[in-house]
PDB file of N, CA and C in Angstrom:
ATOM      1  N   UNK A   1       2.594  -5.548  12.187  1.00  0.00           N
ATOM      2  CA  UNK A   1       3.416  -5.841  11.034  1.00  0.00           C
ATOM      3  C   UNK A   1       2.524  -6.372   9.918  1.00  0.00           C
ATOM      4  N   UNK A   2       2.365  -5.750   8.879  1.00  0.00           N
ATOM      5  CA  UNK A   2       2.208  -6.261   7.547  1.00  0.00           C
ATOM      6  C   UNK A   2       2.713  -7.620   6.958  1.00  0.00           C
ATOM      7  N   UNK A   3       1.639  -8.217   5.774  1.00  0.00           N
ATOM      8  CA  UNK A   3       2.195  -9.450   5.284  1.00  0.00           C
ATOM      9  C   UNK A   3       2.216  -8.925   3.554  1.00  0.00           C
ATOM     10  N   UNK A   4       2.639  -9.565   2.998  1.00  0.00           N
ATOM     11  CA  UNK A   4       2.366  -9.185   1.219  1.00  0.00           C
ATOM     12  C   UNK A   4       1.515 -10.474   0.960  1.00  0.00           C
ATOM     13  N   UNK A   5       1.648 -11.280   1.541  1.00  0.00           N
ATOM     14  CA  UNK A   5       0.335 -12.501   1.059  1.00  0.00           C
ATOM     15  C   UNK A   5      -0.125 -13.152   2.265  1.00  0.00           C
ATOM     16  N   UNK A   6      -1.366 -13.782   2.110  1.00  0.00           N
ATOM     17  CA  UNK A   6      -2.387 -13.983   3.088  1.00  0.00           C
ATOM     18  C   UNK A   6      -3.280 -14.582   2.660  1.00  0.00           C
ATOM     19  N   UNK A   7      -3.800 -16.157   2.898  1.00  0.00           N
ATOM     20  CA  UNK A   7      -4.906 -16.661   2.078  1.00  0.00           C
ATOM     21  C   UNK A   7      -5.043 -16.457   0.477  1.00  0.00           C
ATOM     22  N   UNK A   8      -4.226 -16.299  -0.049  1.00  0.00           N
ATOM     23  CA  UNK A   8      -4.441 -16.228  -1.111  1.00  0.00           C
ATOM     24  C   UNK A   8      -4.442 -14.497  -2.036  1.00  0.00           C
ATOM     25  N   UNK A   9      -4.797 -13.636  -0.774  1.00  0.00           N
ATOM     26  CA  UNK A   9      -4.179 -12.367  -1.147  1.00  0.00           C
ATOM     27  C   UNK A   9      -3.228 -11.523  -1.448  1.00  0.00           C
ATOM     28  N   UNK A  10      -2.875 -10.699  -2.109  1.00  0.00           N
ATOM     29  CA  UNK A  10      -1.319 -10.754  -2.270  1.00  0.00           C
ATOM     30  C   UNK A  10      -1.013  -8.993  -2.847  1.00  0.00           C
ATOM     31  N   UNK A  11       0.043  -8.423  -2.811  1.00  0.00           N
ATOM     32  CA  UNK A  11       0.068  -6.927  -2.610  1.00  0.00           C
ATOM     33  C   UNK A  11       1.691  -6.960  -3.436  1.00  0.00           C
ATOM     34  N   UNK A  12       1.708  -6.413  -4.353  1.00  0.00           N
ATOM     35  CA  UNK A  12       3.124  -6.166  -4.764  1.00  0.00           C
ATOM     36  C   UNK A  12       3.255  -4.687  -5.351  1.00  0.00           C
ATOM     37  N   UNK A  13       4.480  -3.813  -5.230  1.00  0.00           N
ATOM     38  CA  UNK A  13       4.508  -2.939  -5.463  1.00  0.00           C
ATOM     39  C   UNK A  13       4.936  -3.260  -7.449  1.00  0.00           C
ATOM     40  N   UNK A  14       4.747  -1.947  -7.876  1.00  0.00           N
ATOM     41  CA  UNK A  14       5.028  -1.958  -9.759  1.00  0.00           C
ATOM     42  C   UNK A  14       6.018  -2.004  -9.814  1.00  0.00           C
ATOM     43  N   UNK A  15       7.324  -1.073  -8.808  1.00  0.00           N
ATOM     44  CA  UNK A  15       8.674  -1.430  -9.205  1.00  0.00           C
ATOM     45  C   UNK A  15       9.318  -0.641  -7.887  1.00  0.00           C
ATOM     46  N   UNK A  16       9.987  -1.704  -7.583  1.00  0.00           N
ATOM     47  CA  UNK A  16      11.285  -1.638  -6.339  1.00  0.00           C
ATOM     48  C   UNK A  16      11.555  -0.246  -6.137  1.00  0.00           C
ATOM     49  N   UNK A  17      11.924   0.554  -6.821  1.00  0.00           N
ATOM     50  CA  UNK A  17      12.533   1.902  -6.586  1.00  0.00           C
ATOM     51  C   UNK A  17      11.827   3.154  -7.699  1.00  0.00           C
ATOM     52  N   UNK A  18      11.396   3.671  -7.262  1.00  0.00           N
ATOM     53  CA  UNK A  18      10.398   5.387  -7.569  1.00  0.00           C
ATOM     54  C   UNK A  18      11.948   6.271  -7.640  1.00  0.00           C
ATOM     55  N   UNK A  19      11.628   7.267  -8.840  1.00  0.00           N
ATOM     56  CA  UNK A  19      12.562   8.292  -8.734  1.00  0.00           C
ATOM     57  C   UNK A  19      12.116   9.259  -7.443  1.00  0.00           C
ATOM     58  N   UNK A  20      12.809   9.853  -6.966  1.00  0.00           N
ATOM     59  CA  UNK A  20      12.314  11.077  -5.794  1.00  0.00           C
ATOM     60  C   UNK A  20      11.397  11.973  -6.022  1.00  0.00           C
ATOM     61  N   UNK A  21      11.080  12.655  -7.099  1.00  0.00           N
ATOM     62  CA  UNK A  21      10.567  13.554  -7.931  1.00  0.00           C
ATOM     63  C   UNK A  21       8.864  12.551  -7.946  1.00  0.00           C
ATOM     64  N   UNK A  22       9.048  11.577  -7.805  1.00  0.00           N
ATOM     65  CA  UNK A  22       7.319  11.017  -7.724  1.00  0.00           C
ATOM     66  C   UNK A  22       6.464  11.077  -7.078  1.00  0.00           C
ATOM     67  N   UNK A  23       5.275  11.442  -8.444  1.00  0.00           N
ATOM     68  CA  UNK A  23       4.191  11.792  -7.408  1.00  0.00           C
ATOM     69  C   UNK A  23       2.905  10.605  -7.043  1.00  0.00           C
ATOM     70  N   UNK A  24       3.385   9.724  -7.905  1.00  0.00           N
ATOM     71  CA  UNK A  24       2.114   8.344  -7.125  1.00  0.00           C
ATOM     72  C   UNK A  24       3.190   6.865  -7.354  1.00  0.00           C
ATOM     73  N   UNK A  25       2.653   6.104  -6.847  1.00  0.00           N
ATOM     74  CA  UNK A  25       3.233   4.718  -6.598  1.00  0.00           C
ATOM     75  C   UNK A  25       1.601   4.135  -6.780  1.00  0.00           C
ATOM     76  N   UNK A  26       1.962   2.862  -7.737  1.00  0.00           N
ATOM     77  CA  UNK A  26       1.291   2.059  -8.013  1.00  0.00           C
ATOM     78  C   UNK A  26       1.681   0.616  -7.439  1.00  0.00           C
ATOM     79  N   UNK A  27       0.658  -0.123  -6.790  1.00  0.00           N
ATOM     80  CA  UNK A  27       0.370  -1.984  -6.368  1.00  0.00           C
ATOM     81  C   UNK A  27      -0.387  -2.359  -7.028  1.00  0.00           C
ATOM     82  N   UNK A  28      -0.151  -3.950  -7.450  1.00  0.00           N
ATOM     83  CA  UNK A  28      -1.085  -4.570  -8.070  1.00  0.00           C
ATOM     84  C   UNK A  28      -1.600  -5.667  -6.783  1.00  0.00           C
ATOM     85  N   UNK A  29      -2.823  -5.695  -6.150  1.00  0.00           N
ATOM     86  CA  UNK A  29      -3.541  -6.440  -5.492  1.00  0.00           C
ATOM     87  C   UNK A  29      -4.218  -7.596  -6.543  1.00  0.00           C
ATOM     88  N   UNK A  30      -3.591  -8.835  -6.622  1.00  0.00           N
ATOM     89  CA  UNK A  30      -4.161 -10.015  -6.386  1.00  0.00           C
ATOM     90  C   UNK A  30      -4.986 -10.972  -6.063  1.00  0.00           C
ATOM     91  N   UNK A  31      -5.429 -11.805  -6.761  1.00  0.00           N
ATOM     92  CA  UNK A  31      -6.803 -12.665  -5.685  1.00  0.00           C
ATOM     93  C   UNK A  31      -6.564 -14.248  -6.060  1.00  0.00           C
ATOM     94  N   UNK A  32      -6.215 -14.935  -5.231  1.00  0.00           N
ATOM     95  CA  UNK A  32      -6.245 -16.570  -5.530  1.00  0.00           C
ATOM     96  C   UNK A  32      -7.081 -17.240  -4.620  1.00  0.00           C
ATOM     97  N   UNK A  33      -8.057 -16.159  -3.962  1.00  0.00           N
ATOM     98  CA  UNK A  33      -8.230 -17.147  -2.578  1.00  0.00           C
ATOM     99  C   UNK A  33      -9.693 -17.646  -3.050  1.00  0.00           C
ATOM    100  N   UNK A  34      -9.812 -17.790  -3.989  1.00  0.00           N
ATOM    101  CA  UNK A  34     -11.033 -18.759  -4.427  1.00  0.00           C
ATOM    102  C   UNK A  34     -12.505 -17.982  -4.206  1.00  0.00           C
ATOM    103  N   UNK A  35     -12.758 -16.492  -4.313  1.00  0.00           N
ATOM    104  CA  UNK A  35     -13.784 -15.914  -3.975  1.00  0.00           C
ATOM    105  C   UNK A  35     -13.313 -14.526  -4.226  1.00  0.00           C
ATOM    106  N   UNK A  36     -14.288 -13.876  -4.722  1.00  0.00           N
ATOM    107  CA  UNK A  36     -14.518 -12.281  -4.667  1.00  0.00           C
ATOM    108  C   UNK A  36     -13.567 -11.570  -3.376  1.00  0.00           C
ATOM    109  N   UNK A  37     -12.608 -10.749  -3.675  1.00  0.00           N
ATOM    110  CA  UNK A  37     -12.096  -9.877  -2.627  1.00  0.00           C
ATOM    111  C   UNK A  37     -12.393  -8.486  -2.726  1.00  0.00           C
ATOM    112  N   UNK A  38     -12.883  -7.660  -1.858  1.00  0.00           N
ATOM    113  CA  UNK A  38     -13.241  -6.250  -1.942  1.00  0.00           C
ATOM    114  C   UNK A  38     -11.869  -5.340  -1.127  1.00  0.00           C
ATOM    115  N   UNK A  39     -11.245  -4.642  -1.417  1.00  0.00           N
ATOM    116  CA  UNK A  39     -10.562  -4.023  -0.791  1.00  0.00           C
ATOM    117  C   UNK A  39     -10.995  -2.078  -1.428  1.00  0.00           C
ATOM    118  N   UNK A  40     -10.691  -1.397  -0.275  1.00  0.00           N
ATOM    119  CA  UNK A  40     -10.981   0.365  -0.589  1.00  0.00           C
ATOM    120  C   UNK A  40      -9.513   0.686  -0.492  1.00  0.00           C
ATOM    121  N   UNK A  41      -9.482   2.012   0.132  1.00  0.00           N
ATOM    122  CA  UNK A  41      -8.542   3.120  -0.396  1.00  0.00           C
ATOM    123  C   UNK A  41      -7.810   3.457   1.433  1.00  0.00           C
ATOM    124  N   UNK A  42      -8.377   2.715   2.179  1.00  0.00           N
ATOM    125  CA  UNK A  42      -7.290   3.044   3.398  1.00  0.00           C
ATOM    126  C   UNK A  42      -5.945   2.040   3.562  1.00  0.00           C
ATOM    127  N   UNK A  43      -5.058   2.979   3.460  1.00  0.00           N
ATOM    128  CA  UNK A  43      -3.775   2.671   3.935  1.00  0.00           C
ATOM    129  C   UNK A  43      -2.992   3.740   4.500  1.00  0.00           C
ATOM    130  N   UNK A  44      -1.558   3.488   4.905  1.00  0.00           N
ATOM    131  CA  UNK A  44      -0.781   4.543   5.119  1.00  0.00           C
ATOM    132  C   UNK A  44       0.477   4.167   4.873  1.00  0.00           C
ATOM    133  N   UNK A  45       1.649   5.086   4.993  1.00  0.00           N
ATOM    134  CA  UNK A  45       3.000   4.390   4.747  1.00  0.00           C
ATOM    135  C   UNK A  45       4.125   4.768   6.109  1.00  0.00           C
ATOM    136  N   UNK A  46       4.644   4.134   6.152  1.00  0.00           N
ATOM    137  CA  UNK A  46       5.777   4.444   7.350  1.00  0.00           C
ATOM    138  C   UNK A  46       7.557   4.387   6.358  1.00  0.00           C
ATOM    139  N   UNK A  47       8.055   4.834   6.937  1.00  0.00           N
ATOM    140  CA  UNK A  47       9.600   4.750   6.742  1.00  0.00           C
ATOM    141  C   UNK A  47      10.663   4.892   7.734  1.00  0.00           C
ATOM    142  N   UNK A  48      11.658   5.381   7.807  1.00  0.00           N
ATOM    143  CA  UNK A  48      12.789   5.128   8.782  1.00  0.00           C
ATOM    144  C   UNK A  48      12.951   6.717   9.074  1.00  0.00           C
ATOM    145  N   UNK A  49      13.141   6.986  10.462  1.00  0.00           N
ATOM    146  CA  UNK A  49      13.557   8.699  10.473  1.00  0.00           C
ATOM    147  C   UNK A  49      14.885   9.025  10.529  1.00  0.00           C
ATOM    148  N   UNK A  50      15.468  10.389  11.029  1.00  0.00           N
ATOM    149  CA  UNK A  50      16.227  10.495  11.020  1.00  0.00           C
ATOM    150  C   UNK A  50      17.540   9.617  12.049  1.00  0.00           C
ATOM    151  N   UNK A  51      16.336   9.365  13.274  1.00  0.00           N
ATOM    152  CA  UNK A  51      17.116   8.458  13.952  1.00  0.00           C
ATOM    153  C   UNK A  51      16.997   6.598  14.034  1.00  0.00           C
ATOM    154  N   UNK A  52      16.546   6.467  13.114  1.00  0.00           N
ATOM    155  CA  UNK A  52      16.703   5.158  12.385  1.00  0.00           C
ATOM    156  C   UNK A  52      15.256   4.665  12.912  1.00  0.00           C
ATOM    157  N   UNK A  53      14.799   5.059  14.065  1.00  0.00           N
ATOM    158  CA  UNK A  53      13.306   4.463  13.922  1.00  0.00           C
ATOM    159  C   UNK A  53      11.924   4.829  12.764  1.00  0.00           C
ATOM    160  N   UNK A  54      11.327   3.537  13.017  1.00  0.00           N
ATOM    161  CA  UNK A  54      10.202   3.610  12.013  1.00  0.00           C
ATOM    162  C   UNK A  54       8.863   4.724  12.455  1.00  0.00           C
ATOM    163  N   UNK A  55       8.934   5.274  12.066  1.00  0.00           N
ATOM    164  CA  UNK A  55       7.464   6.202  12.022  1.00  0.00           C
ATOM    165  C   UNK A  55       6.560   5.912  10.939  1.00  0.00           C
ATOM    166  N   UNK A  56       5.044   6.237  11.234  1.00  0.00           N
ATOM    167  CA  UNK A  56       4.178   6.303  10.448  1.00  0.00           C
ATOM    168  C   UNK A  56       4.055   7.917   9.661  1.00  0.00           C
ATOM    169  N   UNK A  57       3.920   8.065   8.596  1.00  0.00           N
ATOM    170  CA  UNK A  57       4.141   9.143   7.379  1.00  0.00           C
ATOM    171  C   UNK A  57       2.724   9.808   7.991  1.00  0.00           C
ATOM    172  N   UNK A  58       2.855  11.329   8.446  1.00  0.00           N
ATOM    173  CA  UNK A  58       1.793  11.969   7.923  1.00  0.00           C
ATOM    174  C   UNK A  58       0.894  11.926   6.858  1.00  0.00           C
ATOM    175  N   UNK A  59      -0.475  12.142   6.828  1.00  0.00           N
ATOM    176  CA  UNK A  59      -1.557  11.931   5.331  1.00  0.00           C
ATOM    177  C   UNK A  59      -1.905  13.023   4.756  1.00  0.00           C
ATOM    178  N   UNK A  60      -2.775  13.467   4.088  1.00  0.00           N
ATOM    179  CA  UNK A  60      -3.191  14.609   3.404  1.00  0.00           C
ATOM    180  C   UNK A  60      -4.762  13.929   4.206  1.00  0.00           C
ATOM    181  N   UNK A  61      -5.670  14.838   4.800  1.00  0.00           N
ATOM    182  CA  UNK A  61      -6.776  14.455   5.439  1.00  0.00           C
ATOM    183  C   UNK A  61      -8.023  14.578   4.462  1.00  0.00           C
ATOM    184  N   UNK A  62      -7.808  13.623   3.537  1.00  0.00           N
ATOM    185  CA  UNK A  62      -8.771  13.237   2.497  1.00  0.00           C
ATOM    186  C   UNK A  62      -8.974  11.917   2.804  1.00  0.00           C
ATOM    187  N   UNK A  63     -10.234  11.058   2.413  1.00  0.00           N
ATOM    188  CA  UNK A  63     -10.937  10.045   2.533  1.00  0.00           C
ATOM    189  C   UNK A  63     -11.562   9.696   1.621  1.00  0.00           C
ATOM    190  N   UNK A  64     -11.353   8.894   1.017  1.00  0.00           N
ATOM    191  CA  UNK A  64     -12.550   7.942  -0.140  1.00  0.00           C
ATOM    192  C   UNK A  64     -13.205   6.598   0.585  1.00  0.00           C
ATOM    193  N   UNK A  65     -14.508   6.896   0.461  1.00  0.00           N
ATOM    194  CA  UNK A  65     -14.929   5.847   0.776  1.00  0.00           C
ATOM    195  C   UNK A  65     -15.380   5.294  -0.101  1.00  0.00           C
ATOM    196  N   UNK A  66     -14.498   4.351  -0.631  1.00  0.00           N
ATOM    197  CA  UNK A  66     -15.036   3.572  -2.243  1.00  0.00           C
ATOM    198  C   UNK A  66     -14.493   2.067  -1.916  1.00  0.00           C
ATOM    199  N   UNK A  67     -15.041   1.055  -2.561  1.00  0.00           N
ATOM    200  CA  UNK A  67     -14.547  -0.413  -2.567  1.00  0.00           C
ATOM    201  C   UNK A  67     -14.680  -0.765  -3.935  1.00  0.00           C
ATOM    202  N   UNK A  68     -13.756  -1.576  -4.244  1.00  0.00           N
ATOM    203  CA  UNK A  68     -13.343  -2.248  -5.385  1.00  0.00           C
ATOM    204  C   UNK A  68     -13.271  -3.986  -5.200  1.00  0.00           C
ATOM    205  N   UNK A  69     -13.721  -4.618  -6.226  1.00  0.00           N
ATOM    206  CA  UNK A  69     -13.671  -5.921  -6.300  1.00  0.00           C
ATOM    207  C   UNK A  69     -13.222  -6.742  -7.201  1.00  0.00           C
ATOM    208  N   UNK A  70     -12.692  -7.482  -6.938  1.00  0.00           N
ATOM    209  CA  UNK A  70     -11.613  -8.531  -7.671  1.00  0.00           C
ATOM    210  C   UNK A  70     -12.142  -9.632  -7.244  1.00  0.00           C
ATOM    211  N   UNK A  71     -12.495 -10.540  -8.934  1.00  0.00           N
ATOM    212  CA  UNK A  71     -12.726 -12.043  -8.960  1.00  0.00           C
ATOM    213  C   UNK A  71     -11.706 -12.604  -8.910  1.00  0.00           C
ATOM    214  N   UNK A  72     -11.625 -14.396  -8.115  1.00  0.00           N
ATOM    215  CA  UNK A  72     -10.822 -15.005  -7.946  1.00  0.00           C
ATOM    216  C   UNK A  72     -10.056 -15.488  -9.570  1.00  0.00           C
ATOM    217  N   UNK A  73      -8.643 -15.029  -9.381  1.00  0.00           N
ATOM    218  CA  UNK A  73      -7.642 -15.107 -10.561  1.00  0.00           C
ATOM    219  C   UNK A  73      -7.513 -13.901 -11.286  1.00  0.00           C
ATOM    220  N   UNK A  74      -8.214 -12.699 -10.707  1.00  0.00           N
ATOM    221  CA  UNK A  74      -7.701 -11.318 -11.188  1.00  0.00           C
ATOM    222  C   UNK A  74      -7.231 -10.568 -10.022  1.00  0.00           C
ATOM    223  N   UNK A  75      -6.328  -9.581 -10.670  1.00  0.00           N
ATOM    224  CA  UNK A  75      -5.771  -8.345 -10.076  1.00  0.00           C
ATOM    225  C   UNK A  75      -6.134  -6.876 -10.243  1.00  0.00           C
ATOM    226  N   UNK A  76      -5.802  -5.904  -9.621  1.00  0.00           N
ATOM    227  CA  UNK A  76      -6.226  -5.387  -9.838  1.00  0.00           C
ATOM    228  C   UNK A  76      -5.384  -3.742  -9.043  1.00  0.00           C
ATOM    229  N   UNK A  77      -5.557  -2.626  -9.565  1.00  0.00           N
ATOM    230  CA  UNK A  77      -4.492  -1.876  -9.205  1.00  0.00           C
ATOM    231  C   UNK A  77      -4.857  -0.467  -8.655  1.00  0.00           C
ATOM    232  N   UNK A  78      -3.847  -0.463  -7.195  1.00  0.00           N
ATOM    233  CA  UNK A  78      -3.682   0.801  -6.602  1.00  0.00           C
ATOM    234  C   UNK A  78      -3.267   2.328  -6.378  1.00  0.00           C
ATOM    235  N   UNK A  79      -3.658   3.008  -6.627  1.00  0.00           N
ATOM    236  CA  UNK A  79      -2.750   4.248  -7.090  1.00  0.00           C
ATOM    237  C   UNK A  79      -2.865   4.061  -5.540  1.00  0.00           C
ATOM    238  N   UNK A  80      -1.645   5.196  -5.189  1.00  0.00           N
ATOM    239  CA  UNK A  80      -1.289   6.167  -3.730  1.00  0.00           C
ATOM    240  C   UNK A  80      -0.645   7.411  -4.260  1.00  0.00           C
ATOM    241  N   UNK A  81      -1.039   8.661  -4.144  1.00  0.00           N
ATOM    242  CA  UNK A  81      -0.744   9.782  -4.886  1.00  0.00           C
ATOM    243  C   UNK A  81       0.594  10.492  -3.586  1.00  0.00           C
ATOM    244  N   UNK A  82       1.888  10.622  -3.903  1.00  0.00           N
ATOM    245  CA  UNK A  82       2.869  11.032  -2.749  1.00  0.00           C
ATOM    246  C   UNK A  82       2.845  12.707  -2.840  1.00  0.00           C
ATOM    247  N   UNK A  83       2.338  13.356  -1.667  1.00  0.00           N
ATOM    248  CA  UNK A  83       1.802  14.617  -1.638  1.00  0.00           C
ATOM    249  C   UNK A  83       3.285  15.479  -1.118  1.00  0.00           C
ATOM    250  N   UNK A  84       3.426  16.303  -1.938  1.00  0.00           N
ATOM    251  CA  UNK A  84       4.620  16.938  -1.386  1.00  0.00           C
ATOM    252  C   UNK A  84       4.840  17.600  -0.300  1.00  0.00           C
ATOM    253  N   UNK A  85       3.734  18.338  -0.146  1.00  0.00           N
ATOM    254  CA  UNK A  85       3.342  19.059   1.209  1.00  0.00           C
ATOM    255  C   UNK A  85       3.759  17.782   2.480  1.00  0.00           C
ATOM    256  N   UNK A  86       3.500  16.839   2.557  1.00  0.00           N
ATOM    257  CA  UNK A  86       3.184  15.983   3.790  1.00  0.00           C
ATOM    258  C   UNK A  86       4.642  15.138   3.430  1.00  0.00           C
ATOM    259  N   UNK A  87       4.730  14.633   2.523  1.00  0.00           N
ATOM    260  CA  UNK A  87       5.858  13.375   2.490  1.00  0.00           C
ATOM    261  C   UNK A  87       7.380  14.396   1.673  1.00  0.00           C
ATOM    262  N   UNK A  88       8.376  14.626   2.135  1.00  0.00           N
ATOM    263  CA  UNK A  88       9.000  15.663   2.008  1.00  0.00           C
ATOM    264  C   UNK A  88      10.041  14.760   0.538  1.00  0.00           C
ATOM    265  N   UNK A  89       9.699  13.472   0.119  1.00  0.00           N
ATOM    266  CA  UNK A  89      10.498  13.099  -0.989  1.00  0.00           C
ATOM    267  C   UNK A  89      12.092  13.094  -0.462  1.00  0.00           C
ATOM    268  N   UNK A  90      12.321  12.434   1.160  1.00  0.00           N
ATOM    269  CA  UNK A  90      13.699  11.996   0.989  1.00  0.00           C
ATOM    270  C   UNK A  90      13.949  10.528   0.594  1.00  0.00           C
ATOM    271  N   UNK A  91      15.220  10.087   0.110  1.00  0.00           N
ATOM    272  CA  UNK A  91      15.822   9.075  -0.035  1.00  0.00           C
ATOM    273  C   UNK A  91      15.644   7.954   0.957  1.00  0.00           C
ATOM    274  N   UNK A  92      15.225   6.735   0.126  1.00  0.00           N
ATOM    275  CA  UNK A  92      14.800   5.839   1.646  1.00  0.00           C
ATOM    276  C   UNK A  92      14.030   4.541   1.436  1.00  0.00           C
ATOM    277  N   UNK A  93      13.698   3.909   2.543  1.00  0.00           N
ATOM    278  CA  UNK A  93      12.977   2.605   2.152  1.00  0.00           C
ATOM    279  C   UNK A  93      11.226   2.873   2.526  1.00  0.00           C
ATOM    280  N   UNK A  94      10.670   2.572   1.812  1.00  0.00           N
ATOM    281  CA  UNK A  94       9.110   2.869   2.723  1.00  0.00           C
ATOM    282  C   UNK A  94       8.324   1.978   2.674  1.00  0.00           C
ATOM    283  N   UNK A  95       7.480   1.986   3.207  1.00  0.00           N
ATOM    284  CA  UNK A  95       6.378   0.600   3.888  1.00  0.00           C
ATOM    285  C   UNK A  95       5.570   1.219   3.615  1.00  0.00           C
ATOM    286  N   UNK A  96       4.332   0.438   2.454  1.00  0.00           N
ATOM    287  CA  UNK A  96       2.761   0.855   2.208  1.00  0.00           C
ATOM    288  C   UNK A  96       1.837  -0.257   2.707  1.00  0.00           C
ATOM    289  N   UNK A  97       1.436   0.097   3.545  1.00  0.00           N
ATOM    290  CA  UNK A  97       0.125  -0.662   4.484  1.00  0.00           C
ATOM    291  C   UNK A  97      -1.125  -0.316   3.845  1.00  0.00           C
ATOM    292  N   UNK A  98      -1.906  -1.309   3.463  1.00  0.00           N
ATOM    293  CA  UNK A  98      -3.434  -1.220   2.888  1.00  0.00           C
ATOM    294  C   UNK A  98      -4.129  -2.250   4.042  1.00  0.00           C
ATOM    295  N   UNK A  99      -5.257  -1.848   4.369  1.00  0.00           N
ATOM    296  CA  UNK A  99      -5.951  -1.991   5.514  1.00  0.00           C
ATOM    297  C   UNK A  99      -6.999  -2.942   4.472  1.00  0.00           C
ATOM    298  N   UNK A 100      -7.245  -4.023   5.404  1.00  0.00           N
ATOM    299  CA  UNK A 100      -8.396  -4.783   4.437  1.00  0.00           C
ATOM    300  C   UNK A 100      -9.248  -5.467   6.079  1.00  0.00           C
ATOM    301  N   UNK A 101     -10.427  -6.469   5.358  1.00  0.00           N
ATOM    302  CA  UNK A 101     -10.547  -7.611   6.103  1.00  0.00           C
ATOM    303  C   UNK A 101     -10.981  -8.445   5.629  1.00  0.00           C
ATOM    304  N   UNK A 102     -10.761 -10.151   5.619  1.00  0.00           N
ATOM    305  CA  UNK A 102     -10.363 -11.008   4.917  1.00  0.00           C
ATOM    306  C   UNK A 102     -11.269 -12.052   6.019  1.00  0.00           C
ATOM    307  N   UNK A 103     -12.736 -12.554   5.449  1.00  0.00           N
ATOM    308  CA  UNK A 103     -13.193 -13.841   6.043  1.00  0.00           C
ATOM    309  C   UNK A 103     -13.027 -13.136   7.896  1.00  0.00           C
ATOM    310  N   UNK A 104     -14.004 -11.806   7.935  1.00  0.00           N
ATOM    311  CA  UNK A 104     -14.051 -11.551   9.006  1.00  0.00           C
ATOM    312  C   UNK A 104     -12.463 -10.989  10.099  1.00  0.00           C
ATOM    313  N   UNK A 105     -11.519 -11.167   9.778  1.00  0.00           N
ATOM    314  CA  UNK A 105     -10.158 -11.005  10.456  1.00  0.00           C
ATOM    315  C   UNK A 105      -9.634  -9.751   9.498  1.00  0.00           C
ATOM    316  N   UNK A 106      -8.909  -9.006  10.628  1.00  0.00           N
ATOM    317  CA  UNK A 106      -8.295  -7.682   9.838  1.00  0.00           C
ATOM    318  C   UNK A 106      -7.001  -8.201   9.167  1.00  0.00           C
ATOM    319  N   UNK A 107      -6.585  -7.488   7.975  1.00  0.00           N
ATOM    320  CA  UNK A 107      -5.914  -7.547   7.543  1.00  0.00           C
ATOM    321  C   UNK A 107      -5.082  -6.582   7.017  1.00  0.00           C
ATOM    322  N   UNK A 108      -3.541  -6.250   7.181  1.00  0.00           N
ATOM    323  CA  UNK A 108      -2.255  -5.795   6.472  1.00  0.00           C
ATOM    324  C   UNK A 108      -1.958  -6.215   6.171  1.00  0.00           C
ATOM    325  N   UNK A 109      -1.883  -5.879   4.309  1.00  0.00           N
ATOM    326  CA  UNK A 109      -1.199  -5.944   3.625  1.00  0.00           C
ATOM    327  C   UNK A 109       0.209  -5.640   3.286  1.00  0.00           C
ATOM    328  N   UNK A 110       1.274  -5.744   3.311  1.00  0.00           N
ATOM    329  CA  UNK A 110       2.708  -4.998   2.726  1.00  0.00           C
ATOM    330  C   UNK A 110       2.796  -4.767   2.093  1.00  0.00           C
ATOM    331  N   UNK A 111       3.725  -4.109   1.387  1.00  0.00           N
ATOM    332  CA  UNK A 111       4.671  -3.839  -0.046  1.00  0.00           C
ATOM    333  C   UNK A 111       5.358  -2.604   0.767  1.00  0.00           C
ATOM    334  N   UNK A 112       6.982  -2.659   0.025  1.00  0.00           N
ATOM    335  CA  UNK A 112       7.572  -2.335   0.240  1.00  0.00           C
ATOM    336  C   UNK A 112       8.882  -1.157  -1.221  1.00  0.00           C
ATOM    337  N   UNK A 113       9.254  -0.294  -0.497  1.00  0.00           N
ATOM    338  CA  UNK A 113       9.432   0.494  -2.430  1.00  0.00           C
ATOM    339  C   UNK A 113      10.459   1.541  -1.812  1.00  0.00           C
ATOM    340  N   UNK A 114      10.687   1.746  -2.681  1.00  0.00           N
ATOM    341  CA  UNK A 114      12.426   3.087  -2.293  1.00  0.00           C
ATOM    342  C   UNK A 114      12.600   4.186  -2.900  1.00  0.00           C
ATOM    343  N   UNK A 115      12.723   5.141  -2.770  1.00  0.00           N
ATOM    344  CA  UNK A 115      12.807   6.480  -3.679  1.00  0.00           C
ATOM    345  C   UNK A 115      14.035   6.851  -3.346  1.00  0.00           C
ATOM    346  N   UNK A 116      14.652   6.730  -4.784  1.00  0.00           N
ATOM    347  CA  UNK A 116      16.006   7.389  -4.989  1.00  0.00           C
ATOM    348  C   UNK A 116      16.088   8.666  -5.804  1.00  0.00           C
TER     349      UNK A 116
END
């Protein structure tokens, strides 16, 4: 399970609900924890299926291996591009997990967002 804050880290989505028709979702990642945070580009998203359990979302099998850094008291922001091929754009609640690690310990991030 994911957290949206953690030591001082913190993950919020741009806005509660995406029209269906969208093709990226933006987070603004946060930093209060008194030091430089580096976070990259792995995450994934899960949502609810047809039979009410949570699954993890198929990906598009691309990889960036890039890191980004944020001084303590800036933010700083995530695209996730929603691929039509893989994520079929139904109606729903979804869970975006960004993979970090924080002072040696892994870390999930949350945010949470809806496409109507």
């Amino acid at each position: 399970m994911g957290v949206s804050s953690y030591q001082g880290i913190s993950i919020k989505e741009e806005k509660i609900v995406y029209p269906l028709n969208s093709t990226e979702i933006k987070f603004t990642i946060t930093n209060h924890s008194g030091k430089e945070f580096r976070y990259g580009e792995r995450f994934f998203m899960t949502t609810h299926g047809d039979d009410s359990n949570l699954f993890r979302l198929p990906s598009e099998d691309v990889f960036h291996n890039v890191v980004y850094g944020i001084e303590d008291g800036e933010s700083g922001t995530l695209t996730t591009l929603l691929f039509p091929t893989v994520l079929l754009h139904k109606s729903g609640t979804y869970r975006f997990f960004q993979e970090e690690t924080l002072n040696g310990n892994n870390l999930l991030l949350m945010a949470t967002f809806e496409l109507k």
